[in-house]
Protein backbone atom coordinates (compact mmCIF):
# COMPACT_ATOMS: atom_id res chain seq x y z
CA UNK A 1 26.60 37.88 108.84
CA UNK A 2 24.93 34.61 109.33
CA UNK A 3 22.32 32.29 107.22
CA UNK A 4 20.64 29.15 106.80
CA UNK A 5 20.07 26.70 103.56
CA UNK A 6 19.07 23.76 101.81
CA UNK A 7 17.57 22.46 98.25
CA UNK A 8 14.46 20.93 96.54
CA UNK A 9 12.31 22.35 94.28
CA UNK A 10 8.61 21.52 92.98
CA UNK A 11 5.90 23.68 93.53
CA UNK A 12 2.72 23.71 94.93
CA UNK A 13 -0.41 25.38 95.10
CA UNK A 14 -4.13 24.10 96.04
CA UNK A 15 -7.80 25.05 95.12
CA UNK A 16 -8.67 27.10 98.71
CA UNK A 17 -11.76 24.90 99.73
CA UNK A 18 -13.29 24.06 102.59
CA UNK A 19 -10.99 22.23 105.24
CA UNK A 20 -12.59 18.56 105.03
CA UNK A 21 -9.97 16.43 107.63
CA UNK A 22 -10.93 12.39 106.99
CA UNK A 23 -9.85 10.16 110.03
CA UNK A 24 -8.48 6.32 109.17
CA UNK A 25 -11.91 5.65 109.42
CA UNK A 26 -12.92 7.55 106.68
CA UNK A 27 -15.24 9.81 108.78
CA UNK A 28 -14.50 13.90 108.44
CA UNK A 29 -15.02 16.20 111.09
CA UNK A 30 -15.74 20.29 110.77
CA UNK A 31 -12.81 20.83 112.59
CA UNK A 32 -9.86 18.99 114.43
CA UNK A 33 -10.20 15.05 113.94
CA UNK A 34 -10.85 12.85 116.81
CA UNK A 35 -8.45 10.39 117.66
CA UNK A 36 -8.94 7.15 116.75
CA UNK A 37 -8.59 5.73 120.42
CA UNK A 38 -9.24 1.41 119.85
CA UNK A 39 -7.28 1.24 116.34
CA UNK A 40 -7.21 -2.35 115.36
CA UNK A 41 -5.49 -4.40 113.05
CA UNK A 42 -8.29 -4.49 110.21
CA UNK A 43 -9.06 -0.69 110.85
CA UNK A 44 -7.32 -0.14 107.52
CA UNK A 45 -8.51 -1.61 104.89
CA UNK A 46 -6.38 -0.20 102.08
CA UNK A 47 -3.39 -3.29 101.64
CA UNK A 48 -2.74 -2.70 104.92
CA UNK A 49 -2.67 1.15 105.46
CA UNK A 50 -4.93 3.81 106.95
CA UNK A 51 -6.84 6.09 104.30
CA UNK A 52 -4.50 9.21 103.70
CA UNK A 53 -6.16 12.32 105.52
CA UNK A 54 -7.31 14.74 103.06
CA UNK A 55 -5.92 18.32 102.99
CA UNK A 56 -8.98 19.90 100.91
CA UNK A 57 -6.99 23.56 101.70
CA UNK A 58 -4.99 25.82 103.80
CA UNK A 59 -3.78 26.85 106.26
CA UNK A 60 -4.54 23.50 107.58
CA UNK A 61 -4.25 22.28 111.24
CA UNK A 62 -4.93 18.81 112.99
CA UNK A 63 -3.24 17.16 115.65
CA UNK A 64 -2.86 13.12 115.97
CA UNK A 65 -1.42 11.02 118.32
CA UNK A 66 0.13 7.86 117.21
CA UNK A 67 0.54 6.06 120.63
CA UNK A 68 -3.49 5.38 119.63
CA UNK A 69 -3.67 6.36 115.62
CA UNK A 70 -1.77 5.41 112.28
CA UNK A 71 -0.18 2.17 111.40
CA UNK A 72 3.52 1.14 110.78
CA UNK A 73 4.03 0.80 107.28
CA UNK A 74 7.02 2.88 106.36
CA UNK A 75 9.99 2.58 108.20
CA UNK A 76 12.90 3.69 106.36
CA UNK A 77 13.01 6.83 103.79
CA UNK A 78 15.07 7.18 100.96
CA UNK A 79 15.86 10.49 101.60
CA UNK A 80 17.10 9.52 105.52
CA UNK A 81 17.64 5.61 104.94
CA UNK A 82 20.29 6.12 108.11
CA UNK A 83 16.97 6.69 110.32
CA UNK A 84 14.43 4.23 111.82
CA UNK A 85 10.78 5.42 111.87
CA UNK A 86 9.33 2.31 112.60
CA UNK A 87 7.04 3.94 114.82
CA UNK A 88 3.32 4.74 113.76
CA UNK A 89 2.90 7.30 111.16
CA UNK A 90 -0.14 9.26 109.54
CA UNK A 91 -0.26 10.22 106.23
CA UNK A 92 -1.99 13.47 104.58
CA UNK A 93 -2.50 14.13 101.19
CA UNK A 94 -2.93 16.72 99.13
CA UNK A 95 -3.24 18.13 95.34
CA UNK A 96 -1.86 21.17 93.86
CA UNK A 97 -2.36 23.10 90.45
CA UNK A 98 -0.24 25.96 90.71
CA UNK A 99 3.22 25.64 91.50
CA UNK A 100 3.31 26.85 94.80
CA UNK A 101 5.53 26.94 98.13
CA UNK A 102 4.53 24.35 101.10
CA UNK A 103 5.21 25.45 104.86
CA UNK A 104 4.80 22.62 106.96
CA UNK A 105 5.66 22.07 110.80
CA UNK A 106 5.29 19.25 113.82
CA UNK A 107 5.86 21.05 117.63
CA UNK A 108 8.93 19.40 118.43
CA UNK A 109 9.33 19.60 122.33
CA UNK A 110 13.24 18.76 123.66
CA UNK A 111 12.54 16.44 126.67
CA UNK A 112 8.97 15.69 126.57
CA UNK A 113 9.30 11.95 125.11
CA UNK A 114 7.50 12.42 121.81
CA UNK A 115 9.59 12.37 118.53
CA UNK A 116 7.61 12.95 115.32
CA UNK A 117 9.65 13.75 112.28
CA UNK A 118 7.34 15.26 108.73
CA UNK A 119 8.26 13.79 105.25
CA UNK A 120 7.03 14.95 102.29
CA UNK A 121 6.61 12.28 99.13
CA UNK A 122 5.79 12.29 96.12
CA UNK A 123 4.27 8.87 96.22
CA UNK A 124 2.87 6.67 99.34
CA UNK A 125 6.57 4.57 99.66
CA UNK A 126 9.91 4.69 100.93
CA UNK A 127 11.16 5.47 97.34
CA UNK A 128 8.98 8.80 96.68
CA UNK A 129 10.33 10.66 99.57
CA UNK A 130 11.26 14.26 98.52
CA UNK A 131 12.62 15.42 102.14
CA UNK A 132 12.21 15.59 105.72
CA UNK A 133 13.21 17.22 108.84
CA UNK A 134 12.26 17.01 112.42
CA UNK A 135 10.37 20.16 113.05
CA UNK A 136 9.55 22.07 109.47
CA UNK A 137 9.56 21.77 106.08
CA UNK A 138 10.09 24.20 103.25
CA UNK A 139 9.41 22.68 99.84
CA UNK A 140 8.45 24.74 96.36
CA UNK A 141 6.99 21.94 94.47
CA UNK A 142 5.24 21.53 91.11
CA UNK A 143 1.37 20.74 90.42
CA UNK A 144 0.54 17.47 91.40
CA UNK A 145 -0.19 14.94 93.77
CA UNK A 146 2.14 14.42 97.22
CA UNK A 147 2.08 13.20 100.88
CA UNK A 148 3.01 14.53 104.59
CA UNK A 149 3.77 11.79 106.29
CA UNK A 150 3.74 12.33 110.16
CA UNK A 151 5.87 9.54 111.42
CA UNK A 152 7.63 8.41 114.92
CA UNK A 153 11.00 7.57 115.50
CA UNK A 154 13.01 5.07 117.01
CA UNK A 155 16.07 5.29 119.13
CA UNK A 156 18.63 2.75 120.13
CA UNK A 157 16.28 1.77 122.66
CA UNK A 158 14.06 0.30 119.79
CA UNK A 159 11.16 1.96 121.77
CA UNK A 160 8.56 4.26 119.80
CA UNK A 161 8.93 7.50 120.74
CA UNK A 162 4.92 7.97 120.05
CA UNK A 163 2.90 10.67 121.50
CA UNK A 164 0.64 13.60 120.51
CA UNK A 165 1.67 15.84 117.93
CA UNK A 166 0.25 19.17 115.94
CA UNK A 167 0.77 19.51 112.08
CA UNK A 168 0.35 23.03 110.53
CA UNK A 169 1.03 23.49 106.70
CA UNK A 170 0.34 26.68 105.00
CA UNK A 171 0.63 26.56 101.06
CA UNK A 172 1.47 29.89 99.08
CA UNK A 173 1.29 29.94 94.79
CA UNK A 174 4.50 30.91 93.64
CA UNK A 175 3.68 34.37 92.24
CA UNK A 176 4.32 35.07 88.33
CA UNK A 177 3.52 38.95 88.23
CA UNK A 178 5.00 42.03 89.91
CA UNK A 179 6.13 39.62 92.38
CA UNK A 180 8.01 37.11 89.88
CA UNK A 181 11.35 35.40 90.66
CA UNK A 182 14.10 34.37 88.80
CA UNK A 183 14.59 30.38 88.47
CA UNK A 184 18.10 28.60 88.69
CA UNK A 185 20.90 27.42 91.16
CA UNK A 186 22.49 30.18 92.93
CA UNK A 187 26.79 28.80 94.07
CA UNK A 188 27.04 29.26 97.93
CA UNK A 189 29.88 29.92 100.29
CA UNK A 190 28.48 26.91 102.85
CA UNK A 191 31.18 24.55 103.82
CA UNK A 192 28.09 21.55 103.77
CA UNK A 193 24.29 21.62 103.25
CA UNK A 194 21.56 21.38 106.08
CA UNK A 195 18.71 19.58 106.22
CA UNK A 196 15.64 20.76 105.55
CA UNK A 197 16.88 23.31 103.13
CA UNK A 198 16.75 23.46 98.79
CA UNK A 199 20.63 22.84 98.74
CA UNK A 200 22.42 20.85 96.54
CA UNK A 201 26.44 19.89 96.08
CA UNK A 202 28.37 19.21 92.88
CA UNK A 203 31.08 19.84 91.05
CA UNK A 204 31.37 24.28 89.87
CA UNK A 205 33.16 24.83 86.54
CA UNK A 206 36.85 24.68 87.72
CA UNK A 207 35.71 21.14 89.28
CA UNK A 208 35.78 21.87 92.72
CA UNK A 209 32.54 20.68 95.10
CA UNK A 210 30.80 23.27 95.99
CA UNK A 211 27.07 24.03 97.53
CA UNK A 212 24.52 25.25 95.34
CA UNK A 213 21.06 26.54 96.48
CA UNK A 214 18.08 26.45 93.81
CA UNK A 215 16.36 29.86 94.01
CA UNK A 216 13.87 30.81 94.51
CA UNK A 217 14.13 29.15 97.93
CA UNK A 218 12.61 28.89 101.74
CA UNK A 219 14.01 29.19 104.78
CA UNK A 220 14.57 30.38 107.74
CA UNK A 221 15.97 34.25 107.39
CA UNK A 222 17.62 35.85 109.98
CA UNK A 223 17.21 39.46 111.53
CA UNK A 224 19.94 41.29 110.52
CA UNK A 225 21.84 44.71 112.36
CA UNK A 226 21.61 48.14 110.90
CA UNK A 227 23.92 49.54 108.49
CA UNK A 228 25.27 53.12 108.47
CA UNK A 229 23.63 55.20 105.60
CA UNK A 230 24.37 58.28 104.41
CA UNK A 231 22.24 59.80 106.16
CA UNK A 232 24.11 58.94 109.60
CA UNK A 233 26.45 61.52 109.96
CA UNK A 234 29.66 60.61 111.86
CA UNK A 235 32.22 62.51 110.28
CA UNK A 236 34.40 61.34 107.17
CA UNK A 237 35.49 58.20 107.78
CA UNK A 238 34.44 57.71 110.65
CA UNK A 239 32.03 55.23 112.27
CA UNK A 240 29.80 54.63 115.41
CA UNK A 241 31.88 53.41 118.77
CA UNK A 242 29.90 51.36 119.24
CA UNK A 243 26.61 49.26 118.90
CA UNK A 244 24.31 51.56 119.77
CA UNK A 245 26.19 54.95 119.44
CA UNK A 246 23.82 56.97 117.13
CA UNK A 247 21.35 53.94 116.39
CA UNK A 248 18.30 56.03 117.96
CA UNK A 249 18.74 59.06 115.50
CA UNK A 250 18.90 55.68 112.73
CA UNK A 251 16.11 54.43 114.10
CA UNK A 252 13.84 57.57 114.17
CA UNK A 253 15.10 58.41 110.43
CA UNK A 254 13.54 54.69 109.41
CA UNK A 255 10.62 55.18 111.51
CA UNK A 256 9.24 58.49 109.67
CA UNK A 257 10.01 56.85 106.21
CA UNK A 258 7.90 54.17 106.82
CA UNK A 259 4.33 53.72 106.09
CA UNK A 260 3.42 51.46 109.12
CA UNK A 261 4.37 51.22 112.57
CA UNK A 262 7.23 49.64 113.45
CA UNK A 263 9.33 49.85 117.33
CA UNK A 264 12.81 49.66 115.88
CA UNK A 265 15.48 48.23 118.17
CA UNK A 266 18.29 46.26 116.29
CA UNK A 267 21.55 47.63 117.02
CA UNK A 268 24.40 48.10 114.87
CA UNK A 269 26.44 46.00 113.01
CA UNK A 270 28.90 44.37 115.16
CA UNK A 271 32.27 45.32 114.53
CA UNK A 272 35.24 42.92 113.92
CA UNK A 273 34.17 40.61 111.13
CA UNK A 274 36.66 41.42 108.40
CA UNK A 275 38.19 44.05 110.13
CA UNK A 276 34.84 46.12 109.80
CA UNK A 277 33.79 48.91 112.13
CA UNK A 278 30.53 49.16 114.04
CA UNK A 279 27.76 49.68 111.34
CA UNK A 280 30.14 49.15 108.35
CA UNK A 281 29.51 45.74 106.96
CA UNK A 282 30.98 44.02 104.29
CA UNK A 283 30.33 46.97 101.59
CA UNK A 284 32.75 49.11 103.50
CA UNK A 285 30.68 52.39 102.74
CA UNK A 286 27.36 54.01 104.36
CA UNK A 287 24.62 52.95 102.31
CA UNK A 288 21.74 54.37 100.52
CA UNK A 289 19.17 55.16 103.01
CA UNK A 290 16.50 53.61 101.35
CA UNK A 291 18.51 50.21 100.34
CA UNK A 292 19.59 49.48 103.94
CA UNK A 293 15.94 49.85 105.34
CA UNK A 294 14.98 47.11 102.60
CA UNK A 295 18.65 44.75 102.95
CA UNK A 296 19.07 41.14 102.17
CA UNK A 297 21.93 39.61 102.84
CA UNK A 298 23.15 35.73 102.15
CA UNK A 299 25.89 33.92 101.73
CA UNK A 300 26.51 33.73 97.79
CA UNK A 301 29.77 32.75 96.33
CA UNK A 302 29.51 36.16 94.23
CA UNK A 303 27.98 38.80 95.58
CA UNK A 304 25.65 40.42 93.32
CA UNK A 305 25.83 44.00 91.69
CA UNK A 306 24.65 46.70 94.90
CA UNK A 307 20.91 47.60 94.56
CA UNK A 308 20.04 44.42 92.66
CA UNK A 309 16.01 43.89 93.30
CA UNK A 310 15.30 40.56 95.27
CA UNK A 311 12.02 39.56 96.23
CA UNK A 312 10.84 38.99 99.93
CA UNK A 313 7.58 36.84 100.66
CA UNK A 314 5.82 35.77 103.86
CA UNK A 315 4.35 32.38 102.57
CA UNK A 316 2.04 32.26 105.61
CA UNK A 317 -0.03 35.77 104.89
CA UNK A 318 1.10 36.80 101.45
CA UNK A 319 2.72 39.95 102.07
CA UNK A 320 6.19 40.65 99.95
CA UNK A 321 8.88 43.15 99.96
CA UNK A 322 11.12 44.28 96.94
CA UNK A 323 14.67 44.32 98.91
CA UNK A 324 18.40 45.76 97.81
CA UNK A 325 20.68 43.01 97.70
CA UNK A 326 24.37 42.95 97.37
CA UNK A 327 25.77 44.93 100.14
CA UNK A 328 26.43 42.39 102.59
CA UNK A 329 27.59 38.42 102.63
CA UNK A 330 26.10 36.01 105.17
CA UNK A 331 24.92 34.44 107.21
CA UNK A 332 27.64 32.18 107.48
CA UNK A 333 25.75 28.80 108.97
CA UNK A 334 23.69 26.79 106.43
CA UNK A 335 20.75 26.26 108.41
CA UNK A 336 19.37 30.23 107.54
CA UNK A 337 18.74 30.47 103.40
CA UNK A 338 18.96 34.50 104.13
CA UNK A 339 19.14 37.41 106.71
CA UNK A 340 16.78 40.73 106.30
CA UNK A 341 16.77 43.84 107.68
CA UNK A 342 14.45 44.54 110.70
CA UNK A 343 12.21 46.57 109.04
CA UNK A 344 11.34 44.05 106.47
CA UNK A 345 10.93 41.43 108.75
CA UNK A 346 8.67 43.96 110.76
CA UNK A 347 6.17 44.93 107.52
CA UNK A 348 5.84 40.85 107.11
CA UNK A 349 5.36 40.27 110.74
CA UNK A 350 8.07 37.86 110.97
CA UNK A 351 11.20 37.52 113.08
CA UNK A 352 14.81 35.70 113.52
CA UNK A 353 14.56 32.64 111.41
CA UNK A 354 11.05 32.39 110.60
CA UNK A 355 10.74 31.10 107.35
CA UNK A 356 10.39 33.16 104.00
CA UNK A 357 10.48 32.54 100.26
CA UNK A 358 13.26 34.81 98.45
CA UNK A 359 14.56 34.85 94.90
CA UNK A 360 15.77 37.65 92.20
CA UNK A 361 13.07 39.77 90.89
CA UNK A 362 12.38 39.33 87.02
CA UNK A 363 11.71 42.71 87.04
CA UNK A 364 14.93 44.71 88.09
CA UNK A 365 13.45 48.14 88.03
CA UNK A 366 11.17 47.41 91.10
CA UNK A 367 10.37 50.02 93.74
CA UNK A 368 12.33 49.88 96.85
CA UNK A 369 9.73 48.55 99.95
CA UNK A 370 6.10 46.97 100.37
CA UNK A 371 4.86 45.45 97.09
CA UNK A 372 1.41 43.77 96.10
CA UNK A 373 1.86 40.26 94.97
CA UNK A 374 -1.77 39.40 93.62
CA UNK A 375 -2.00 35.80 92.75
């Protein structure tokens, strides 16, 4: 169907305290910051560099501007050495215990002027940088020390593309009970890797290069199309005519299974992809009711046995789903780590590519739906 991906792993998790936000000054504030408006050259004292702003615990929110704030101390990354961020950058710090998942994000308007791209490090230089992208980042990291470093970019122009900016991180321990995943590389069907996702390439046994994502991993996960189930009745053989032939029976089916409330509204399956019918998939067969209400789909090199458990978490509230895996293959595009079926992005209160942490459950005799993950 279609996906998104990319690689790292470490892991994070913080003690939850109170949100304590320190400017370059040094001064905190109960809430958001105020900008530094008159920086000056000696405003940092530090060999040259303004005092790291504190991230004491999530979520956490501020919002800078660096036409007035930061300094310009690291300009090239090692992870994006191709890029100049020359521009003024603030830097955030924060400590972690538990390995745990980071979410972090910059509001990236097209057109508005203002280019600030996140990078996460493991240590305050060019050297330590573990990834970046120019909206969101999606890292599973290990107990320790690291940085978000909120930086402008340059164009060709050689102009700063400075402005105001909002950070939002959310941090999520990477659960080790009913909600444990399986650890390891997982061979994918992507042609190249994307940025921004745990994805790595090298050679597979029979020494061809191939794309590898580490699991568990984060991502953006698509909404995916119903499936026919067994319980759709079309005749042998036979299939809906089309994308919404039937689908309000399927939906009202779903509906009275569930134990929330959720408006149902995907269509069908489209048909054509493999020679598949409306509904049909890559499985080729109607599937258990219950496993196509709780589907994930991505784009593994080998699909996994049908019914295998996977685990679903929303790193921004907590909530997880135990989900069927191995009926379908997809998405196709790198960029999504995973597609779900509506209903599980509706019990996490996600949608289309909002980002979600998903791996193998250890435990492969997990109930079907809605689980508690208790930290």
């Amino acid at each position: 169907m279609k996906g998104q991906g990319g690689l790292k792993l470490k892991s994070v998790t913080i003690a939850m305290a109170a949100l304590v936000m320190v400017s370059c000054a040094g001064q905190p504030s109960e809430n958001l910051r105020p900008l530094a408006r008159n920086p000056t050259a000696d405003a940092c004292a530090d060999a040259g560099r303004c005092a790291p702003i504190t991230i004491a615990s999530f979520p956490f929110t501020d919002r800078g501007d660096t036409r007035v704030e930061g300094r310009s101390r690291l300009a090239r990354y090692g992870c994006a050495a191709q890029k100049n961020l020359s521009g003024r950058e603030l830097v955030y710090t924060f400590t972690i215990s538990r390995r745990s998942l980071l979410l972090a994000e910059v509001d990236d308007k097209a057109g508005d002027g203002v280019d600030i791209d996140l990078h996460l490090l493991s240590s305050l230089d060019e050297g330590g940088c573990l990834s970046r992208h120019n909206r969101a980042l999606y890292e599973l990291l290990e107990p320790g020390q690291y940085y978000l470093v909120a930086d402008t970019f340059v164009g060709k122009s050689g102009v700063p593309a400075a402005g105001p900016f909002t950070l939002r991180a959310h941090l999520q321990s990477v659960p080790d009970n009913a909600c444990a995943m399986r650890e390891g590389p997982m061979m994918m069907r992507w042609k190249t890797c994307a940025e921004g996702i745990a994805c790595q390439e090298r050679k597979s046994s029979a020494g061809k290069l191939r794309r590898f994502l580490q699991l568990p991993a984060v991502g953006p996960v698509v909404k995916e199309a119903h499936l026919v189930t067994v319980d759709d009745d079309f005749g042998p053989r036979e299939w809906p005519s089309s994308g919404t032939h039937g689908i309000d029976e399927h939906h009202g089916r779903a509906q009275g299974l569930l134990s929330f409330s959720a408006d149902l509204n995907q269509p069908w399956a489209p048909a054509g992809e493999g020679g598949s019918r409306w509904g049909q998939g890559s499985s080729g067969h109607p599937l258990p009711v219950e496993d196509e209400m709780w589907y994930i789909t991505m784009n593994w090199a080998e699909r996994p046995k049908k019914g295998v458990r996977m685990i679903v978490r929303n790193p921004t509230n907590g909530r997880a789903v135990v989900a069927a895996a191995g009926y379908e293959t997809g998405p196709g595009s790198p960029t999504a780590v995973a597609g779900v079926s509506e209903e599980i992005h509706r019990y996490l209160g996600t949608t289309h590519r909002d980002p979600l942490m998903v791996g193998f459950a250890v435990d492969p005799s997990l109930t079907l739906g809605p689980v508690g993950c208790d930290d």
